[in-house]
N, C-alpha and C. Protein backbone atom coordinates (compact mmCIF):
# COMPACT_ATOMS: atom_id res chain seq x y z
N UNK A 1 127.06 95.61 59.23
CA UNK A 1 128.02 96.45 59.94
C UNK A 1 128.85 97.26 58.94
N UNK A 2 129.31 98.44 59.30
CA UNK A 2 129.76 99.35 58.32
C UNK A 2 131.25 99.38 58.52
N UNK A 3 131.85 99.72 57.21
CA UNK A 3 133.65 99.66 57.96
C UNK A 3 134.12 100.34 59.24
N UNK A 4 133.46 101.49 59.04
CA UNK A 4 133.82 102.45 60.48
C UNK A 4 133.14 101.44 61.92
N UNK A 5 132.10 100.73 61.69
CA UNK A 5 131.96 100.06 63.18
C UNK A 5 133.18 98.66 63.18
N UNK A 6 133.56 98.04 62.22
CA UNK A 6 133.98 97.16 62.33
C UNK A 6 135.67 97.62 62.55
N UNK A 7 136.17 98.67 62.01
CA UNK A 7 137.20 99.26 62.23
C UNK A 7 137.36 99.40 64.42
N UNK A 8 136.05 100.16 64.84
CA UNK A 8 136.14 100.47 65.89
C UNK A 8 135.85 99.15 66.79
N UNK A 9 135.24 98.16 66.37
CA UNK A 9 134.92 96.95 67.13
C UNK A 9 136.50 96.01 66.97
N UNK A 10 137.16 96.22 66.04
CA UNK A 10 138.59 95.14 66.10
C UNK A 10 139.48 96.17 66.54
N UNK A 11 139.30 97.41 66.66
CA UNK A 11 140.26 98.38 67.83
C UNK A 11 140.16 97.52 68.87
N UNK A 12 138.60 97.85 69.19
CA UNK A 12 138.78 97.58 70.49
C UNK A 12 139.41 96.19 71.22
N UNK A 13 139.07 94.98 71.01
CA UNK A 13 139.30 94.24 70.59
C UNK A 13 141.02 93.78 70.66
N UNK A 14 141.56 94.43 69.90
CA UNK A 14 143.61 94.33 69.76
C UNK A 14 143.38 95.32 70.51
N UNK A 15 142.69 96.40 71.08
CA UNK A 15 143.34 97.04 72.48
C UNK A 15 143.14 96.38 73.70
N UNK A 16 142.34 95.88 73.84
CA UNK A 16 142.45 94.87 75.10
C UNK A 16 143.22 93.97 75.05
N UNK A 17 143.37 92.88 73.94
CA UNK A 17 144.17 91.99 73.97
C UNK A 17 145.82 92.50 73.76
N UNK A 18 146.11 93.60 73.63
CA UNK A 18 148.01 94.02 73.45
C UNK A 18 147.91 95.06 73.94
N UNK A 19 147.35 96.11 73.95
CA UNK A 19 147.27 97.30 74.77
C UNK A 19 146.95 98.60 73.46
N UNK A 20 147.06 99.55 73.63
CA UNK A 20 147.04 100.73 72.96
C UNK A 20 147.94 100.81 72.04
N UNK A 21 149.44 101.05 72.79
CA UNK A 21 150.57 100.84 72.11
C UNK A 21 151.19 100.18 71.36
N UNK A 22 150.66 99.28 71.07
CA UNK A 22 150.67 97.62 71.02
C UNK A 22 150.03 97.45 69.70
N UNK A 23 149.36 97.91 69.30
CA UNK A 23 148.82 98.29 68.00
C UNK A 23 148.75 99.41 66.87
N UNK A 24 149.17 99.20 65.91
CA UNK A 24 149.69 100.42 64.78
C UNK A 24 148.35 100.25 64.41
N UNK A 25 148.07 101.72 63.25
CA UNK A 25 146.91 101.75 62.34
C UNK A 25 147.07 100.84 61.28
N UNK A 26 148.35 100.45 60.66
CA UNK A 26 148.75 99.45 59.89
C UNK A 26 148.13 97.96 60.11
N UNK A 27 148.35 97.57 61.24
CA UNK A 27 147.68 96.52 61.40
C UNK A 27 146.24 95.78 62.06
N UNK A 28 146.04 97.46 62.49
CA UNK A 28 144.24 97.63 62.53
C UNK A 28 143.67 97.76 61.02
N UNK A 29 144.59 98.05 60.08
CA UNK A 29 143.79 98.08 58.60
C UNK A 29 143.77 96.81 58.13
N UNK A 30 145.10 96.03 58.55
CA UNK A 30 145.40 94.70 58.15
C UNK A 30 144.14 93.58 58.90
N UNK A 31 144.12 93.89 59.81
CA UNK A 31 143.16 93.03 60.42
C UNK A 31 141.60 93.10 60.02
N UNK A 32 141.08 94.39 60.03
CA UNK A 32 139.67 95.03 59.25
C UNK A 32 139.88 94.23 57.65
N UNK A 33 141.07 94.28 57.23
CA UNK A 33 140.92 93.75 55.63
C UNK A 33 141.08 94.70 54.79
N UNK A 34 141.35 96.15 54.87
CA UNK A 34 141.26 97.46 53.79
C UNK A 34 142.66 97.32 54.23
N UNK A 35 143.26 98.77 53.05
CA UNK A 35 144.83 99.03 52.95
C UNK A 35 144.80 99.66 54.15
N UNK A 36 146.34 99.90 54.47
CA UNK A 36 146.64 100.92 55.33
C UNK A 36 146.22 102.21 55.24
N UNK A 37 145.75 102.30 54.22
CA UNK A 37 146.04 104.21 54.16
C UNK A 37 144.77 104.52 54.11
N UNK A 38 143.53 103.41 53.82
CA UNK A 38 142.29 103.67 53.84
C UNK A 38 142.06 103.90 55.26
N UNK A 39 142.45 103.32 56.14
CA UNK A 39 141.59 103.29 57.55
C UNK A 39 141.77 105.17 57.85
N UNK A 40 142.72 105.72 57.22
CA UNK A 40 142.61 107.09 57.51
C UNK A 40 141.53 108.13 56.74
N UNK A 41 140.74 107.23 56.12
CA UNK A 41 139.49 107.84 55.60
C UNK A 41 138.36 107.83 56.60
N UNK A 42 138.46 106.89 57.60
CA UNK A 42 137.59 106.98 58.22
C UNK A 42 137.96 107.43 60.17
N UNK A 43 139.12 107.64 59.86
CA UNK A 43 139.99 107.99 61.60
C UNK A 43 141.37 108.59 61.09
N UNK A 44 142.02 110.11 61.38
CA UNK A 44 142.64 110.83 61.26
C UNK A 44 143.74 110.49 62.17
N UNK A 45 143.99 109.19 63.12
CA UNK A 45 144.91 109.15 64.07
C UNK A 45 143.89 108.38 64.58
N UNK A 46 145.22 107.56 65.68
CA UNK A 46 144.80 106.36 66.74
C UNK A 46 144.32 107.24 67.81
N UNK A 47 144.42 108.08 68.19
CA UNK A 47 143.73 109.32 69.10
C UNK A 47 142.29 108.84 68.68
N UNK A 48 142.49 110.09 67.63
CA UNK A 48 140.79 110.04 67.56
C UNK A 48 140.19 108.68 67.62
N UNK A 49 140.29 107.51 66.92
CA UNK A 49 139.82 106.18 67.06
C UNK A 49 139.37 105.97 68.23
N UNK A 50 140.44 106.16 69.44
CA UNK A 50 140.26 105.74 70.41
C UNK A 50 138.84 106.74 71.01
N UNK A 51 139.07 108.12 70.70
CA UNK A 51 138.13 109.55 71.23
C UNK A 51 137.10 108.23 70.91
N UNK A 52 136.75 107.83 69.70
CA UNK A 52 135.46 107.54 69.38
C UNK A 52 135.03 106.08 70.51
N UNK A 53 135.56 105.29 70.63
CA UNK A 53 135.57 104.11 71.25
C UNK A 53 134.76 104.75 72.77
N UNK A 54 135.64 106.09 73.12
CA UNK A 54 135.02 106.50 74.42
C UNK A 54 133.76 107.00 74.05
N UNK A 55 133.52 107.51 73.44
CA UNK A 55 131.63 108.17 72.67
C UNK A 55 130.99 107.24 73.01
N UNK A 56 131.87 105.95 72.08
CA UNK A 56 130.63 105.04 71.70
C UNK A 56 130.21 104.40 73.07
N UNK A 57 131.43 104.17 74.16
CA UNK A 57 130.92 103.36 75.40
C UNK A 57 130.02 104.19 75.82
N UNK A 58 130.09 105.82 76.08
CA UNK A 58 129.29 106.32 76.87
C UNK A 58 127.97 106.27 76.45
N UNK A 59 127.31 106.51 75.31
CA UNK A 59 126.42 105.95 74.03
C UNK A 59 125.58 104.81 74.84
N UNK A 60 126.69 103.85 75.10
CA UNK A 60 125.96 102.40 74.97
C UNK A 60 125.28 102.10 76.53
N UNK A 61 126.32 103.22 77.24
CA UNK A 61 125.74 103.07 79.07
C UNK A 61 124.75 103.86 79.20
N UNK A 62 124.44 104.57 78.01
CA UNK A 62 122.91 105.82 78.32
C UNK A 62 122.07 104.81 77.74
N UNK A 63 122.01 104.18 76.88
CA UNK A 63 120.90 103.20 76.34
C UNK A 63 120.73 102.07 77.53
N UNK A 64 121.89 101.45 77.90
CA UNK A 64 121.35 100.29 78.69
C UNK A 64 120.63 101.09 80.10
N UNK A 65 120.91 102.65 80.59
CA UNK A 65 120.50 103.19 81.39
C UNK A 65 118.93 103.32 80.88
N UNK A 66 118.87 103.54 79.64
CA UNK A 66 117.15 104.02 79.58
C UNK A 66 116.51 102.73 79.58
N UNK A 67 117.14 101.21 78.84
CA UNK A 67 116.73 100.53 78.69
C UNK A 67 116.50 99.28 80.27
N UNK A 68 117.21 99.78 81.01
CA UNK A 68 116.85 99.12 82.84
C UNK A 68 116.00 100.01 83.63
N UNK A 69 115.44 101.54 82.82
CA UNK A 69 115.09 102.39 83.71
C UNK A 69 115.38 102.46 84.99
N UNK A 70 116.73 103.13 84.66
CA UNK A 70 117.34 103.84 86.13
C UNK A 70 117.54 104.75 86.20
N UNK A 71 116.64 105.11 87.31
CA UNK A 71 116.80 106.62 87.64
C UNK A 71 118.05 107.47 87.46
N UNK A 72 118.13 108.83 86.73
CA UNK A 72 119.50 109.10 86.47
C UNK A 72 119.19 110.66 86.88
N UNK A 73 120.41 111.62 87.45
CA UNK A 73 120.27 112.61 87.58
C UNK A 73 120.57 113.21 88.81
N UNK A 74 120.66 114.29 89.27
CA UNK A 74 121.19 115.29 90.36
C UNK A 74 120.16 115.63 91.18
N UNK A 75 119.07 115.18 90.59
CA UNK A 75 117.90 116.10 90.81
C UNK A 75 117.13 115.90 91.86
N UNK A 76 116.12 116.59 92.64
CA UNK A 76 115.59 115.78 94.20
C UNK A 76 114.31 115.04 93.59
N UNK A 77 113.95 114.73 92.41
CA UNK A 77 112.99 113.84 91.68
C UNK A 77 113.21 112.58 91.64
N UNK A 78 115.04 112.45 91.51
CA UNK A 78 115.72 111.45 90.84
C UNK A 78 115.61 110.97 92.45
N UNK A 79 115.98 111.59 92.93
CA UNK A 79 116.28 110.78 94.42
C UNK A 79 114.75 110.32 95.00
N UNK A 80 113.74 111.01 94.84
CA UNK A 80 112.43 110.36 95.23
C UNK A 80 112.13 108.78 94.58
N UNK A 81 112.33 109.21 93.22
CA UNK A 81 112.09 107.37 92.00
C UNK A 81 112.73 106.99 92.77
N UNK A 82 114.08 106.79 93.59
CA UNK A 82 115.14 105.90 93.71
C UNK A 82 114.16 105.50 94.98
N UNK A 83 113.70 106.47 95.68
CA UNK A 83 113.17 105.93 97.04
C UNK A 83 111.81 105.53 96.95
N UNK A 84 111.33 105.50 96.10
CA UNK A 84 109.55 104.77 95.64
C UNK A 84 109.92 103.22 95.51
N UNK A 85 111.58 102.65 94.98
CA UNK A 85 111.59 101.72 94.37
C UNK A 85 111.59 100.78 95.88
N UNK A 86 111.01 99.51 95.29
CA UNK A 86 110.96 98.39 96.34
C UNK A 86 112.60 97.76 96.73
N UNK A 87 112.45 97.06 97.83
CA UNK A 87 113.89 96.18 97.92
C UNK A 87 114.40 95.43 97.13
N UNK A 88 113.15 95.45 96.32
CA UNK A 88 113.16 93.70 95.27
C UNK A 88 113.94 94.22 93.32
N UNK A 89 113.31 96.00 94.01
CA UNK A 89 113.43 97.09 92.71
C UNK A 89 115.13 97.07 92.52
N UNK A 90 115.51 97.81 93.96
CA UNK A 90 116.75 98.34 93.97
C UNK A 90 117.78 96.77 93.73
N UNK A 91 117.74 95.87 94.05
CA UNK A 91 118.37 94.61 93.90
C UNK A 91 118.35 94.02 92.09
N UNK A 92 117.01 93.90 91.46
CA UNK A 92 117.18 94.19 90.17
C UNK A 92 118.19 94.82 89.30
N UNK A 93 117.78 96.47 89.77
CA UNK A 93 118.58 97.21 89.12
C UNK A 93 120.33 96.85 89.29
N UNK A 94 120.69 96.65 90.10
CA UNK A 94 121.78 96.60 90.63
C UNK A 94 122.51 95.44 89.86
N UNK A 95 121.67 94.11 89.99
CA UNK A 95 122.33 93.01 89.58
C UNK A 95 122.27 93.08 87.43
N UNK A 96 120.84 93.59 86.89
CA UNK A 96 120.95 93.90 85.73
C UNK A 96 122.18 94.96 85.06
N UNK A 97 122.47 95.85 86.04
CA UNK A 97 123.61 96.63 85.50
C UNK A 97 125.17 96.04 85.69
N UNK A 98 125.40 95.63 86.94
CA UNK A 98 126.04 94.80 87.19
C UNK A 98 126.43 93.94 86.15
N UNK A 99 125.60 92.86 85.82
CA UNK A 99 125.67 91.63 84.43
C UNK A 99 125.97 92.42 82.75
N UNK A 100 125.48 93.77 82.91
CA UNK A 100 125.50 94.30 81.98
C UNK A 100 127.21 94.59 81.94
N UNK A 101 128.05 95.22 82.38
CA UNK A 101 129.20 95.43 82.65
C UNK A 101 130.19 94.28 83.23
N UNK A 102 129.53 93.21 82.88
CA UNK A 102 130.06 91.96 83.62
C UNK A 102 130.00 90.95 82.12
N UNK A 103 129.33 91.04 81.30
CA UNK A 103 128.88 90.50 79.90
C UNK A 103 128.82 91.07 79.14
N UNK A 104 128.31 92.20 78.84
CA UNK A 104 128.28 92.71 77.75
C UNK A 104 129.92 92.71 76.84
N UNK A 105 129.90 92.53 75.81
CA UNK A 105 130.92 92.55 74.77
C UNK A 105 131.91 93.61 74.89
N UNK A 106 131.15 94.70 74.51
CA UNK A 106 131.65 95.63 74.32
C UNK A 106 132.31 96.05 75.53
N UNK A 107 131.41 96.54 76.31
CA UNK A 107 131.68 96.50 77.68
C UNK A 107 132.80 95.98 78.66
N UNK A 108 132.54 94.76 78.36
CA UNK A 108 134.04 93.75 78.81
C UNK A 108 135.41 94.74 78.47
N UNK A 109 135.69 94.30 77.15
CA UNK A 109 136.65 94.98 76.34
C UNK A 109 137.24 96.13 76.91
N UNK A 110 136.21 96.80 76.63
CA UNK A 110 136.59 98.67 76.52
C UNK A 110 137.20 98.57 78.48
N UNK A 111 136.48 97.98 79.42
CA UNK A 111 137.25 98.01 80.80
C UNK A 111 138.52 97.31 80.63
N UNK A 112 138.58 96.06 79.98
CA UNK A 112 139.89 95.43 79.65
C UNK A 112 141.42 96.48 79.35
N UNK A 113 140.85 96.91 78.13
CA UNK A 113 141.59 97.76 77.18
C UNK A 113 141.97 99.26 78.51
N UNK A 114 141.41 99.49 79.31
CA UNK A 114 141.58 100.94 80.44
C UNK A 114 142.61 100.01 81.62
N UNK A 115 142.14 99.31 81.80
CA UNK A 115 143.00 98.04 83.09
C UNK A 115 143.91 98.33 82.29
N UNK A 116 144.46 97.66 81.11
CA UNK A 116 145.43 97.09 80.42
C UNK A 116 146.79 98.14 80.29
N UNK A 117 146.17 99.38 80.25
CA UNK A 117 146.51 100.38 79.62
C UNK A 117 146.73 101.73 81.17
N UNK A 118 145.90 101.13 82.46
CA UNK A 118 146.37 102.36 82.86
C UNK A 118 147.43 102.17 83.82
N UNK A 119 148.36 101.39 83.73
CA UNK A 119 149.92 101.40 83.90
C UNK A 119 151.17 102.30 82.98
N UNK A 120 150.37 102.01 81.82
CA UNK A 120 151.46 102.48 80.63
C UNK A 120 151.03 104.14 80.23
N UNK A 121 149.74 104.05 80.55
CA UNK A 121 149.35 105.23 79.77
C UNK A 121 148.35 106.18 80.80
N UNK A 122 148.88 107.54 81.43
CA UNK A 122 148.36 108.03 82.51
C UNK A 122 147.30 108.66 82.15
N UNK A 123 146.45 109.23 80.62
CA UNK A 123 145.21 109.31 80.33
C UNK A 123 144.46 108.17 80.59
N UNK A 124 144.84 107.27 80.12
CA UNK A 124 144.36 105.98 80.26
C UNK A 124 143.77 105.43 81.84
N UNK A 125 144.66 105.39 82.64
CA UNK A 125 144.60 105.33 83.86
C UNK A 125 143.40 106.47 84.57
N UNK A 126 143.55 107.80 84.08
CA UNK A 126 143.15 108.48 84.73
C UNK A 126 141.29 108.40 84.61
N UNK A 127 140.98 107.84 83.17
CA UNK A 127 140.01 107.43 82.76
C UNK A 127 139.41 106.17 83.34
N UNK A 128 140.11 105.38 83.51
CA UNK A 128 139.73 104.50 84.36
C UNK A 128 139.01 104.52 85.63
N UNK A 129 140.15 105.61 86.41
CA UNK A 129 139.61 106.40 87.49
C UNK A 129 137.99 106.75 87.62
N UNK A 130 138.04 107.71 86.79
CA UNK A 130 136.92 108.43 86.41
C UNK A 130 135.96 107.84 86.33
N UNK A 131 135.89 106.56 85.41
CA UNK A 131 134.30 106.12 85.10
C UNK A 131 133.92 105.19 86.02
N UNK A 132 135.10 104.28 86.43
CA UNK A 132 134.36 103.19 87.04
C UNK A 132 134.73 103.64 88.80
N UNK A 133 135.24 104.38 89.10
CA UNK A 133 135.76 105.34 90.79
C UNK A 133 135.33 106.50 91.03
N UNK A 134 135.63 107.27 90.42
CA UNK A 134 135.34 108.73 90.96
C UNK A 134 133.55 108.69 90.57
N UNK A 135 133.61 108.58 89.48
CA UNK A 135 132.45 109.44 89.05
C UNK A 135 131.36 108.48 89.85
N UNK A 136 131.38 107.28 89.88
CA UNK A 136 130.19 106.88 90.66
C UNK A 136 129.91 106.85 91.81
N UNK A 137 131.17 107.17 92.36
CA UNK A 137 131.12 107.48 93.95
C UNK A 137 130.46 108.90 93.84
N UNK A 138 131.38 110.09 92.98
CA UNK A 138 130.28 111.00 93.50
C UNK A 138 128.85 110.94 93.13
N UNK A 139 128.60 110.42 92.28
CA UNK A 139 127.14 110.32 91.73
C UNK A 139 126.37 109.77 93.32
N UNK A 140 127.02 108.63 93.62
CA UNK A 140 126.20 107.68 94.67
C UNK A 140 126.08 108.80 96.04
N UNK A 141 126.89 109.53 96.58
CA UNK A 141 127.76 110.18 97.36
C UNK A 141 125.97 111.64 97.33
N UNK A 142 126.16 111.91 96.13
CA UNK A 142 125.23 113.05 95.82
C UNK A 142 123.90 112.43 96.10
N UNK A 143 123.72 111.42 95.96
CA UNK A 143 122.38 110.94 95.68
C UNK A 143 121.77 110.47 97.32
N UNK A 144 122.56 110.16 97.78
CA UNK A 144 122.44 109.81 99.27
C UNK A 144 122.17 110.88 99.96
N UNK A 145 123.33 112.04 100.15
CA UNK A 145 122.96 112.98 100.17
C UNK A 145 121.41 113.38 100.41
N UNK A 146 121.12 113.60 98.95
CA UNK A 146 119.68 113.80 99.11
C UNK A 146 118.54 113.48 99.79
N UNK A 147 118.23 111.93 99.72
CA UNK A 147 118.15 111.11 100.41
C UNK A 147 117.99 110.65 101.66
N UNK A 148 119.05 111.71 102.23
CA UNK A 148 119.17 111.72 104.10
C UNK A 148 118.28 113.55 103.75
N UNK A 149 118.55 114.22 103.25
CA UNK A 149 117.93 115.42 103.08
C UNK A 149 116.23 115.20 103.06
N UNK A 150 115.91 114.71 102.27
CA UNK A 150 114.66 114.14 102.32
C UNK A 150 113.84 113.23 103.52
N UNK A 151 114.83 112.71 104.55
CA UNK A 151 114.34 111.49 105.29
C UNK A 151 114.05 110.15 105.49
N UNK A 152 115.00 109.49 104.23
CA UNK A 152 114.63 108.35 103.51
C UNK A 152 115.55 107.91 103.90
N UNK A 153 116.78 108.10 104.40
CA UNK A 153 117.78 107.50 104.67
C UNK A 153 118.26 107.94 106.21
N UNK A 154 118.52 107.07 107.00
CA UNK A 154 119.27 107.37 108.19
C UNK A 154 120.56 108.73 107.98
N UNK A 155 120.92 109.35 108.91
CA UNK A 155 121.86 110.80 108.74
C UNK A 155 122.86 110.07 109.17
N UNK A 156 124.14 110.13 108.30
CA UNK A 156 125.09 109.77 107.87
C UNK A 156 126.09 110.32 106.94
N UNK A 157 126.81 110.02 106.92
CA UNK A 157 127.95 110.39 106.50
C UNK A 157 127.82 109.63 104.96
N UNK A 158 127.07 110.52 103.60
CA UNK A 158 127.09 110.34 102.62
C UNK A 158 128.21 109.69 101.49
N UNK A 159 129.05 109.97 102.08
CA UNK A 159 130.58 109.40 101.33
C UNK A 159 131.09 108.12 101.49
N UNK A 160 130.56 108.16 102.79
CA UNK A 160 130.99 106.65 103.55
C UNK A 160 130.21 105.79 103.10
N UNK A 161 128.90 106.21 102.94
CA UNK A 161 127.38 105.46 102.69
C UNK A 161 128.12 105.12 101.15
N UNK A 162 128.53 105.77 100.33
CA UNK A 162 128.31 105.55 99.13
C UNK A 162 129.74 104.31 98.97
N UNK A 163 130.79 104.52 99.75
CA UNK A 163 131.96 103.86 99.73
C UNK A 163 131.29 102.32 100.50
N UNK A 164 130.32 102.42 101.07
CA UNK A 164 130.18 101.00 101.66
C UNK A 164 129.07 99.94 100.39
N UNK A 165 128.27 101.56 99.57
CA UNK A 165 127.76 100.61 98.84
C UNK A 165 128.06 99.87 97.39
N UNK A 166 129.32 101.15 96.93
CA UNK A 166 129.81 100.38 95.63
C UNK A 166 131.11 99.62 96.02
N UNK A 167 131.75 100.04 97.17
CA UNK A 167 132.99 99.23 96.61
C UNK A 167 132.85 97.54 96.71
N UNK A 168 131.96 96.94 97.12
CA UNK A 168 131.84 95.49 96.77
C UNK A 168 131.64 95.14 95.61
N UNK A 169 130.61 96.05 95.20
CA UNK A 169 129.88 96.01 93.67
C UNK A 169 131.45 96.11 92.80
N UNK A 170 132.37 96.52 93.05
CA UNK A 170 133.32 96.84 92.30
C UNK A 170 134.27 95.38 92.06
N UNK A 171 134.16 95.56 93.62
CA UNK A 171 135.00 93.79 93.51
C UNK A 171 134.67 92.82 93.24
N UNK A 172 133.18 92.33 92.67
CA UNK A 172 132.69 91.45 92.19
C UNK A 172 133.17 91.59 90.96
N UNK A 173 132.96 92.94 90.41
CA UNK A 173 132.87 92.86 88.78
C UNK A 173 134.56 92.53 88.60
N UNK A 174 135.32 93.07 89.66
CA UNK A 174 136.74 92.77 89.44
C UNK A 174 137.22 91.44 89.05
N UNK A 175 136.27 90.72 89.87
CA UNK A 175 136.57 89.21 90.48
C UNK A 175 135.65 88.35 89.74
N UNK A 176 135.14 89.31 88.84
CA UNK A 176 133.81 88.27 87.77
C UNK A 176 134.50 87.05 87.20
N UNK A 177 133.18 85.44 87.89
CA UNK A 177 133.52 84.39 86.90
C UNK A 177 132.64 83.57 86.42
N UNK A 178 132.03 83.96 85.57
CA UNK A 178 131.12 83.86 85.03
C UNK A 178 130.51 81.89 85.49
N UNK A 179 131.51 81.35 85.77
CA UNK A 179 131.10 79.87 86.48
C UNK A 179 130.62 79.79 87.95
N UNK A 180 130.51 81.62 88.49
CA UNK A 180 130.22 81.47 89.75
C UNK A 180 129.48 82.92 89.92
N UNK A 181 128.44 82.82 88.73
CA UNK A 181 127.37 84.07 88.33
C UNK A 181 126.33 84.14 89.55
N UNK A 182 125.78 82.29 89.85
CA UNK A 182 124.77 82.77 90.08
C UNK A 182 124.70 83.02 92.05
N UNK A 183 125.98 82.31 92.58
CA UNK A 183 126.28 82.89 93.49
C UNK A 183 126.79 84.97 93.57
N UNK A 184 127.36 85.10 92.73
CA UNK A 184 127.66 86.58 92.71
C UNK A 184 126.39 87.24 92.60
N UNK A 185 124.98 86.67 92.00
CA UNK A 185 124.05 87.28 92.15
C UNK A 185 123.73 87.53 93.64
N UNK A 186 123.36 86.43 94.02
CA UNK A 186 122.73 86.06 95.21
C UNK A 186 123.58 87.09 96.47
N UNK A 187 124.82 87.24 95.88
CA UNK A 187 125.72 88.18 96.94
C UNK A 187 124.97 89.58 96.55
N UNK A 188 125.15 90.02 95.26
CA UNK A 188 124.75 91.25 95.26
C UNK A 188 122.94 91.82 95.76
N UNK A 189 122.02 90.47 95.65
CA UNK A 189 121.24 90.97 96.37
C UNK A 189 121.09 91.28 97.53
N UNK A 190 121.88 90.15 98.48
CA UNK A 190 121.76 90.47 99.82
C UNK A 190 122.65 91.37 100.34
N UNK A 191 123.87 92.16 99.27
CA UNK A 191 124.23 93.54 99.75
C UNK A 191 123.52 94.46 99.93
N UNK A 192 122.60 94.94 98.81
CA UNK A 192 121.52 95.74 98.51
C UNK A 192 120.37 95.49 100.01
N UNK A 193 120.22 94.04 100.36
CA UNK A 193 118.97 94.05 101.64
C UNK A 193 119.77 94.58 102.53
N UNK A 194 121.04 94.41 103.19
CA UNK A 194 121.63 94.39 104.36
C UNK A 194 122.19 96.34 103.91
N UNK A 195 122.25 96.60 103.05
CA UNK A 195 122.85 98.25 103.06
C UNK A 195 121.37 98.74 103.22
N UNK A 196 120.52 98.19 102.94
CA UNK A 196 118.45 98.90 103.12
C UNK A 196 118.14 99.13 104.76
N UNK A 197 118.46 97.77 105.39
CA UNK A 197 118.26 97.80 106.67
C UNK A 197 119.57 98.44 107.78
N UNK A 198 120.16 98.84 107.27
CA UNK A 198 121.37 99.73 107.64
C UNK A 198 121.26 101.20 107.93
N UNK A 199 120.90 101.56 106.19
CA UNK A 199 120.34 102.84 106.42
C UNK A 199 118.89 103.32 106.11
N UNK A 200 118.22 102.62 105.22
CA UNK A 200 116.87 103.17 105.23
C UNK A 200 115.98 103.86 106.50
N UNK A 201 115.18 104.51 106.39
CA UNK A 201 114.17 104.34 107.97
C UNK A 201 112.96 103.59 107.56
N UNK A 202 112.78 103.47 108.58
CA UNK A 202 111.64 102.02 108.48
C UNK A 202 110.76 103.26 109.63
């Protein structure tokens, strides 16, 4: 590991556990082990540090995206893969990404560190918003959409469709305990069957 990852891995890290504010560059150098004045060889400001922390998450959700192959995109292609996939497909995907954002390290953290932080800090907050609310609703929202456009889905009210299918998914991960995984699985599959036979057409 190189100073610059280990710099950005014990950011993250004292930002979840104290918050943003809560931590000087002084004692992010102190903790890494270099002087103070070095860590500015490799980060110009706790800004940018942080800019990078957001790169790197988004980075790490396009890899675990290529690496679960999930369909990604706007496109009426993207929405066909989604509708080729089996019941057994869409439940997979769901619970692998799910665990992924439910375990993963990094992952953990970096949501920790946005919770932690979007009381105090209204970028912070607003980011929060964004990745794990807005943006996947509209993503889901668009994709349904399609979906009913195509005939694959009962005609409906796309927004609603998409609000009935993540916001559980949300409250699990809210409510994640890892001593009660393999029930939270078993929930998230049979969301995925019971939202299929809801709206799919058969």
């Amino acid at each position: 590991m190189t100073t610059k990852d280990l710099i950005l891995q014990t950011a993250l890290r004292l930002f979840a556990e104290r918050g943003y504010n809560g931590v000087s560059m002084r004692e992010l150098a102190k903790e890494v082990g270099i002087k103070a004045a070095s860590i500015y060889n490799y980060f110009s400001s706790k800004e940018e540090l942080f800019n990078h922390l957001l790169a790197e998450m988004q980075n790490r959700y396009e890899q675990i995206v290529k690496k679960l192959n999930i369909p990604m995109g706007k496109s009426k292609e993207t929405a066909l893969q989604y509708a080729a996939l089996s019941e057994e497909g869409l439940q997979e995907l769901a619970v692998s990404l799910f665990l992924y954002f439910a375990k993963d390290e990094f992952a953990v953290s970096f949501r920790k560190m946005l919770i932690g932080e979007k009381y105090r800090n209204l970028a912070a907050g607003d980011l929060f918003k964004d990745m794990f609310i807005k943006e996947p609703l509209k993503y889901q929202t668009e994709l349904f959409q399609k979906l009913i456009e195509q005939g694959k889905l009962l005609d409906a009210d796309p927004k609603i469709m998409a609000l009935q299918f993540y916001a559980p998914l949300f409250l699990l991960l809210e409510s994640y305990d890892e001593t009660q995984e393999e029930e939270i699985i078993q929930s998230i599959k049979k969301h995925v069957s019971q939202f299929s036979r809801m709206y799919v057409r058969r």
